[in-house]
Protein backbone atom coordinates (compact mmCIF):
# COMPACT_ATOMS: atom_id res chain seq x y z
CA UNK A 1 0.00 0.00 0.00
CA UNK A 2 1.29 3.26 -0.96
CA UNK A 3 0.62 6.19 1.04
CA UNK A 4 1.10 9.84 -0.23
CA UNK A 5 2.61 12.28 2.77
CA UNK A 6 1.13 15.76 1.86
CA UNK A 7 3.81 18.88 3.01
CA UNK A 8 2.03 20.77 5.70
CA UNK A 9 1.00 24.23 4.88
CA UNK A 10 0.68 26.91 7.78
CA UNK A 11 -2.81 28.09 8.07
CA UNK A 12 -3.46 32.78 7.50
CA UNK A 13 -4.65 33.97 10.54
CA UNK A 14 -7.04 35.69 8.83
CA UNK A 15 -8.65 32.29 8.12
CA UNK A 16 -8.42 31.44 11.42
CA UNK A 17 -9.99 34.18 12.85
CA UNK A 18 -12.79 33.52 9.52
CA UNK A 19 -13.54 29.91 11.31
CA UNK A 20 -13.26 31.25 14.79
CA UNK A 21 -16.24 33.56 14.23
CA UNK A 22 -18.39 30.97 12.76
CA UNK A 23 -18.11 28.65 16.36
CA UNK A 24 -20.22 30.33 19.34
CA UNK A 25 -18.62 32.11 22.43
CA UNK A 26 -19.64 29.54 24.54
CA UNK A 27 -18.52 26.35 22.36
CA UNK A 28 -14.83 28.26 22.49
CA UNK A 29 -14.91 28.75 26.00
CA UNK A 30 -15.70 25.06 26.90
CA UNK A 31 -13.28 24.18 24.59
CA UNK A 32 -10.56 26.22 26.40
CA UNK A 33 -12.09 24.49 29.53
CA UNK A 34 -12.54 21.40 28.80
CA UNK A 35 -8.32 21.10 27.87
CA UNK A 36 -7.64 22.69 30.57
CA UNK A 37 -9.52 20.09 32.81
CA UNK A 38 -7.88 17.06 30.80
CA UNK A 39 -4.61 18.64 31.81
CA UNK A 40 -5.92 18.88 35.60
CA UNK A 41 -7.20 15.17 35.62
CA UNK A 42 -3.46 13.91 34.63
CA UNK A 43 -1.98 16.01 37.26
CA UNK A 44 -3.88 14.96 40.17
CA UNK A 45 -3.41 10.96 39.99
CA UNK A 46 -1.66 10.28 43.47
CA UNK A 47 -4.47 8.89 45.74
CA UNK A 48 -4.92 12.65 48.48
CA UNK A 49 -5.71 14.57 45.07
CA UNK A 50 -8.88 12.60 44.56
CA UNK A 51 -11.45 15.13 45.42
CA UNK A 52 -9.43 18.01 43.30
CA UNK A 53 -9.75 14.72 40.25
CA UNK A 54 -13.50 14.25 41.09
CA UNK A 55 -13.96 18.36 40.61
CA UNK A 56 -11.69 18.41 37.27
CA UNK A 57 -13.81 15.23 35.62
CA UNK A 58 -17.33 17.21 37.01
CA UNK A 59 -16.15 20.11 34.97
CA UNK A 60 -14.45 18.34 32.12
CA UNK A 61 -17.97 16.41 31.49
CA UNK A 62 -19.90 19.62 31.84
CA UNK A 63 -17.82 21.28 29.11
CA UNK A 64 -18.17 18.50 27.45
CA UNK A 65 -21.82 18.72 26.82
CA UNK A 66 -21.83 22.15 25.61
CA UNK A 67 -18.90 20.62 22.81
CA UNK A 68 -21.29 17.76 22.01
CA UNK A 69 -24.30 20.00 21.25
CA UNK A 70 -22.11 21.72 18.77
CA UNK A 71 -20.25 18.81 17.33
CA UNK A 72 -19.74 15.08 18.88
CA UNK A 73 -16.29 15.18 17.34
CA UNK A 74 -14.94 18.30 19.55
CA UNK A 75 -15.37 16.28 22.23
CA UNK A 76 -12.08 16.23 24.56
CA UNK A 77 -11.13 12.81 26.66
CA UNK A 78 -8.73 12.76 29.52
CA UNK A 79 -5.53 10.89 29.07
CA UNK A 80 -6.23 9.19 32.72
């Protein structure tokens, strides 16, 4: 099987800031929350940060929802 490796090409801002304002306020501000809960989750493994998990996975899911309404495939998963 042959597989084709396309060069990467860097992206205008200007066409980022195009697609930025076609995604809601609120879908980019659970995004920015939901990665930074993921991050939180893999930072409080040892066993007397459980509670401070519990709270990060609480808000990861709620973010979560808001992404899913949008788009199932936004949705972000913790790497724990």
């Amino acid at each position: 099987m042959i597989t084709l490796s396309l060069p990467k090409v860097p992206v205008p801002d200007a066409v980022v800031v195009l697609i930025g304002r076609q995604i809601p306020e609120q879908v980019l501000a659970a995004e920015v929350e939901a990665v930074n809960q993921a991050y939180n989750v893999t930072l409080c493994r040892a066993p007397q940060y459980a509670e401070a998990r519990e709270y990060a996975l609480a808000d990861l899911a709620r973010a979560n929802k808001v992404l899913a309404q949008f788009d199932p495939r936004l949705i972000v998963r913790s790497a724990a």
